[in-house]
C-alpha atoms as a PDB file:
ATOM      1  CA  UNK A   1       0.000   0.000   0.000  1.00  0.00           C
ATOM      2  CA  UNK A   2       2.509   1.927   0.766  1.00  0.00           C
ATOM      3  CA  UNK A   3       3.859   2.506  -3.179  1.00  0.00           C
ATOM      4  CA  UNK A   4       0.733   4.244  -4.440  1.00  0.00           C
ATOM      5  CA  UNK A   5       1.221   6.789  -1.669  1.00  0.00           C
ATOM      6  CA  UNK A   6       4.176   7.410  -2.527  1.00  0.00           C
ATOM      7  CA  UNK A   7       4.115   7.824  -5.762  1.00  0.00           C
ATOM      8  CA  UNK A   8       1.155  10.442  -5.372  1.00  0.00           C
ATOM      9  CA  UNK A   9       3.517  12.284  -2.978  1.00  0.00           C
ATOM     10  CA  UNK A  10       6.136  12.217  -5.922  1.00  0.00           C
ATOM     11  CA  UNK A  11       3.375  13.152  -8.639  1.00  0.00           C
ATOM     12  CA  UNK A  12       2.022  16.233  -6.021  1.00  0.00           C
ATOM     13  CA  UNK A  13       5.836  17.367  -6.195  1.00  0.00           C
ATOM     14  CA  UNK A  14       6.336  17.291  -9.940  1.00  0.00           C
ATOM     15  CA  UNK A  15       3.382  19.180 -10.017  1.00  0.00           C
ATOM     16  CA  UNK A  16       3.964  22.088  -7.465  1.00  0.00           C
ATOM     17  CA  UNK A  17       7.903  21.839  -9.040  1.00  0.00           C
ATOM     18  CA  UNK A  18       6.559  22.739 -12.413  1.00  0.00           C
ATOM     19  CA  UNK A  19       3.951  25.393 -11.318  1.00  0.00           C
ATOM     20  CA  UNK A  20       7.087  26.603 -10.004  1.00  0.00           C
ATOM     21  CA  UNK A  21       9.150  26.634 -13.048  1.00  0.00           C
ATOM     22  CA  UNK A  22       6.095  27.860 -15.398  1.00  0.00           C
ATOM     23  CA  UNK A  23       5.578  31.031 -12.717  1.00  0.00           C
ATOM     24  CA  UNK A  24       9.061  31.881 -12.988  1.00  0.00           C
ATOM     25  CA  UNK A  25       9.830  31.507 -17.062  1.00  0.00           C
ATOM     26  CA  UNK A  26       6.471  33.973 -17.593  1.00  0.00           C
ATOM     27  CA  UNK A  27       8.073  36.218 -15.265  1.00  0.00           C
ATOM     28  CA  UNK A  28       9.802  39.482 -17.329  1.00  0.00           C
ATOM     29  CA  UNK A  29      13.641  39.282 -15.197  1.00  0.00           C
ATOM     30  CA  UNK A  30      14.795  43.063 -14.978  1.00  0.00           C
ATOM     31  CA  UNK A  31      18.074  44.671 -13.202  1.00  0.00           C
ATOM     32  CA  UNK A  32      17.055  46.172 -10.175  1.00  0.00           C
ATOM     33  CA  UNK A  33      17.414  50.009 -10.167  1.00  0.00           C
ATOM     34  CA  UNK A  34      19.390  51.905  -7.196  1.00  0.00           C
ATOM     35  CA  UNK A  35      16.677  52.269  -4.724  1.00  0.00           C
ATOM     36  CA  UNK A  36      15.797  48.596  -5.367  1.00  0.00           C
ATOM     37  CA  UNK A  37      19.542  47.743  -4.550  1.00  0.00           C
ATOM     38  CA  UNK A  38      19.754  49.832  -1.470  1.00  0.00           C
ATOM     39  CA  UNK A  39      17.189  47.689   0.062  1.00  0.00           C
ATOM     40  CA  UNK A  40      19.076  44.831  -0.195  1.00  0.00           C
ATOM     41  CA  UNK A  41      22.009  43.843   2.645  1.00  0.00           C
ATOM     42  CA  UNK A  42      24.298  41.262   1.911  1.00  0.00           C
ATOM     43  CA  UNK A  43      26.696  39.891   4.649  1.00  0.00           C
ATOM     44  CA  UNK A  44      29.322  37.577   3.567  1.00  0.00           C
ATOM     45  CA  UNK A  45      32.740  37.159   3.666  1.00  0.00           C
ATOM     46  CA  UNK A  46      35.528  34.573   2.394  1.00  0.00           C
ATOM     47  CA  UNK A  47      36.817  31.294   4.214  1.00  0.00           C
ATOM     48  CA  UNK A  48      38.455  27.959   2.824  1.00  0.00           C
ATOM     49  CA  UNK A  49      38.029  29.008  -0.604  1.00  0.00           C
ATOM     50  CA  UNK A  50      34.312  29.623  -0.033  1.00  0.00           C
ATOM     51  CA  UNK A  51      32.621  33.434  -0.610  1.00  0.00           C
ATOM     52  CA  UNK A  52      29.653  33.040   1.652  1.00  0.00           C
ATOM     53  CA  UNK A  53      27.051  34.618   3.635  1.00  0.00           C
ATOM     54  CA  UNK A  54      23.548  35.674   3.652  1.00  0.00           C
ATOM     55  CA  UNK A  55      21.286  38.143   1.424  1.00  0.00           C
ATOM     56  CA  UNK A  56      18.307  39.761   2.785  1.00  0.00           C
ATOM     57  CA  UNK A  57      15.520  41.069   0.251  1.00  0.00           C
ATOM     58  CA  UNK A  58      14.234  44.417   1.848  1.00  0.00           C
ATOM     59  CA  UNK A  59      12.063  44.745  -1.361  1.00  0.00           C
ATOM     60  CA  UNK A  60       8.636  44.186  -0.683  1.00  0.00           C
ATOM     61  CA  UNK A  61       7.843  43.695  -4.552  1.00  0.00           C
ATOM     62  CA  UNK A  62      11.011  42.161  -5.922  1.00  0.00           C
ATOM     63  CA  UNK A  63      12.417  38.758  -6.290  1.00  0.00           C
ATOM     64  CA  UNK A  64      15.994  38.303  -6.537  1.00  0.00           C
ATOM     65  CA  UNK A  65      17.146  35.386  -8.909  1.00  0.00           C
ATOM     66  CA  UNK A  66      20.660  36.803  -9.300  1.00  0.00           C
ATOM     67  CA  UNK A  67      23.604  38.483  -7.663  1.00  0.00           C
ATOM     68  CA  UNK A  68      26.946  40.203  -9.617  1.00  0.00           C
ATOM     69  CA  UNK A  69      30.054  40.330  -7.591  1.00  0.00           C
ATOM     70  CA  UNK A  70      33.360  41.808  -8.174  1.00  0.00           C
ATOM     71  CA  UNK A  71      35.950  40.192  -6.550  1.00  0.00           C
ATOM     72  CA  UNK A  72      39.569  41.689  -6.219  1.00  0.00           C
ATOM     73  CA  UNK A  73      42.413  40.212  -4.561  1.00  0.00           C
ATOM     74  CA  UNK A  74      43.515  41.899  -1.401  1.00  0.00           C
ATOM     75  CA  UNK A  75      47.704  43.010  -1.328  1.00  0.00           C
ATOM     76  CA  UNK A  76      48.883  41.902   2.069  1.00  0.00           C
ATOM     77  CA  UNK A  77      50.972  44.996   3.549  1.00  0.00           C
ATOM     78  CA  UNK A  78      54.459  43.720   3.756  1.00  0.00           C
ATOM     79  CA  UNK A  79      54.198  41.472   0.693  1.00  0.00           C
ATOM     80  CA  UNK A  80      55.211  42.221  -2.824  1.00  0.00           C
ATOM     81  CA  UNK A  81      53.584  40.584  -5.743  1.00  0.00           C
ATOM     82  CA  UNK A  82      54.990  40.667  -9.516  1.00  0.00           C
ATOM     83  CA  UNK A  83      51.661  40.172 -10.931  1.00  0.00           C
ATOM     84  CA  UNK A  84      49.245  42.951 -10.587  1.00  0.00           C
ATOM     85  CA  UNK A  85      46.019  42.359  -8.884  1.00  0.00           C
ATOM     86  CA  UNK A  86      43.167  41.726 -11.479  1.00  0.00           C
ATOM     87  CA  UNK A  87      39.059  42.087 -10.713  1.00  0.00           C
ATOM     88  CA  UNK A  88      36.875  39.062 -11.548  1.00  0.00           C
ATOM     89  CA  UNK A  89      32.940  39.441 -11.868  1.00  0.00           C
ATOM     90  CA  UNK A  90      30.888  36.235 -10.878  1.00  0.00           C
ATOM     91  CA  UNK A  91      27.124  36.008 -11.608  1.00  0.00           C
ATOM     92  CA  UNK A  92      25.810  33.996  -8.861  1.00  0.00           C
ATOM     93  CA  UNK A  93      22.272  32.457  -8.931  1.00  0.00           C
ATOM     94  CA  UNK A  94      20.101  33.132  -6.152  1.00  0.00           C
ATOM     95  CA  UNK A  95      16.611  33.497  -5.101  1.00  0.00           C
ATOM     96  CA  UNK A  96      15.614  35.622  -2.477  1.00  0.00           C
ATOM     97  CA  UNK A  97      11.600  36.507  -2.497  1.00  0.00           C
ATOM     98  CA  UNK A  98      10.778  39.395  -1.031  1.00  0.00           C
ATOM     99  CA  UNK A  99      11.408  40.530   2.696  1.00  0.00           C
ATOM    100  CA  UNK A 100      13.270  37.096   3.327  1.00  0.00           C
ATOM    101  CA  UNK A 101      16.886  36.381   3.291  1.00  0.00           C
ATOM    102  CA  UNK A 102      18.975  33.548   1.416  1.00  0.00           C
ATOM    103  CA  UNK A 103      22.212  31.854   1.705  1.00  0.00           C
ATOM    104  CA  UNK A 104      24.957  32.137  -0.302  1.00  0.00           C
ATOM    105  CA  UNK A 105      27.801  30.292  -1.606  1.00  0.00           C
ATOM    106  CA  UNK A 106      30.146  30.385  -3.954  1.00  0.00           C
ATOM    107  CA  UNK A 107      33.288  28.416  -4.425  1.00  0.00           C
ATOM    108  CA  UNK A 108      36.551  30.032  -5.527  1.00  0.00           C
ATOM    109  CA  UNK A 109      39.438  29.191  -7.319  1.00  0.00           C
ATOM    110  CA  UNK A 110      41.712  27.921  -5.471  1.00  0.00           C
ATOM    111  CA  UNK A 111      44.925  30.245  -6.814  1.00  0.00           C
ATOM    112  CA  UNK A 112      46.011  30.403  -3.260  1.00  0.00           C
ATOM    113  CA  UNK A 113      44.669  34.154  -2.560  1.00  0.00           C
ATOM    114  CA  UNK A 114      43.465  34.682   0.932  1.00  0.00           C
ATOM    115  CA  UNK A 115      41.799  37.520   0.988  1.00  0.00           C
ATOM    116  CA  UNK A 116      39.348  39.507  -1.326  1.00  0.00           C
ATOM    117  CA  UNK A 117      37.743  43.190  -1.617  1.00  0.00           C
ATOM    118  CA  UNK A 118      34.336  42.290  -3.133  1.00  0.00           C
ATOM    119  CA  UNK A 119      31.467  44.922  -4.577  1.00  0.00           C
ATOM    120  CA  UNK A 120      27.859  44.476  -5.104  1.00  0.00           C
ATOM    121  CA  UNK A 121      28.095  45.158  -9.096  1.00  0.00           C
ATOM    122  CA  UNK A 122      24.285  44.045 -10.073  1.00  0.00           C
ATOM    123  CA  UNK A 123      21.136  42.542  -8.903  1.00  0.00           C
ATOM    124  CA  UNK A 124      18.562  40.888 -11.122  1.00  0.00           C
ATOM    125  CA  UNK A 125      15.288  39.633 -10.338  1.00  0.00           C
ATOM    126  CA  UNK A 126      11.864  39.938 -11.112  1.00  0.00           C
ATOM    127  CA  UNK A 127       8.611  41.930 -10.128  1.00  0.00           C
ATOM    128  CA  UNK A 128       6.190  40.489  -7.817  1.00  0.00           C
ATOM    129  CA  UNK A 129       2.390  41.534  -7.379  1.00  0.00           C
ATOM    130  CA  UNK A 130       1.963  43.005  -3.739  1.00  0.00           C
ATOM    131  CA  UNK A 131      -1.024  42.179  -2.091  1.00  0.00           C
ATOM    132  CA  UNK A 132      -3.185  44.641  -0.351  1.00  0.00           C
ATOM    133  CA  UNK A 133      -5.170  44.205   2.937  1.00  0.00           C
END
């Protein structure tokens, strides 16, 4: 008895998966303007390779589906390097709906840096209806 139940439970999450997916393909994805960025606060920080953290949507009517970091190696004072230090952009998927916060984590290559400057570059997401009471 037990099979049939599950595979109800399995159809039921196919289902809500692709009600999922179809609601966020007919969805128009947009770059978030300034005030839309300001809302958003992003903690994170690097460790074991790993740029991590958290990302709290303050917009009410936005989605975020992605993030745009730039990532620049940090010169340690006292050190000398022969190579200059060059900026990398990564475009990380994420989705944050609105007035909830995410985790994030991104694996780095492993060149041996230790420490980064990083900058919020872009945010993309998508409109969301706001219900009134």
């Amino acid at each position: 008895m037990k099979k049939p139940i599950l595979l109800i439970g399995l159809l039921i999450l196919g289902i809500v998966e692709w009600a999922q997916i179809s609601a966020s393909s007919n969805t128009e994805h947009e770059i978030f303007s300034a005030e839309a960025v300001e809302k958003i606060t992003i903690d994170a920080g690097f460790g074991w390779g790993i740029f991590g953290g958290s990302v709290y949507n303050g917009n009410s009517d936005y989605t975020i589906t992605q993030i745009t970091v730039k990532l620049t190696p940090s010169q340690i004072i006292g050190t000398s390097s022969t190579s200059p230090l060059v900026a990398e952009r990564y475009h990380i998927d994420i989705t944050v709906p609105p007035l909830t916060k995410a985790a994030l984590s991104m694996p780095l290559d492993a060149d041996g840096t230790l420490e980064f400057l990083w900058e919020l570059v872009q945010v993309q997401g998508y409109r969301v209806s706001v219900k009134s009471n």
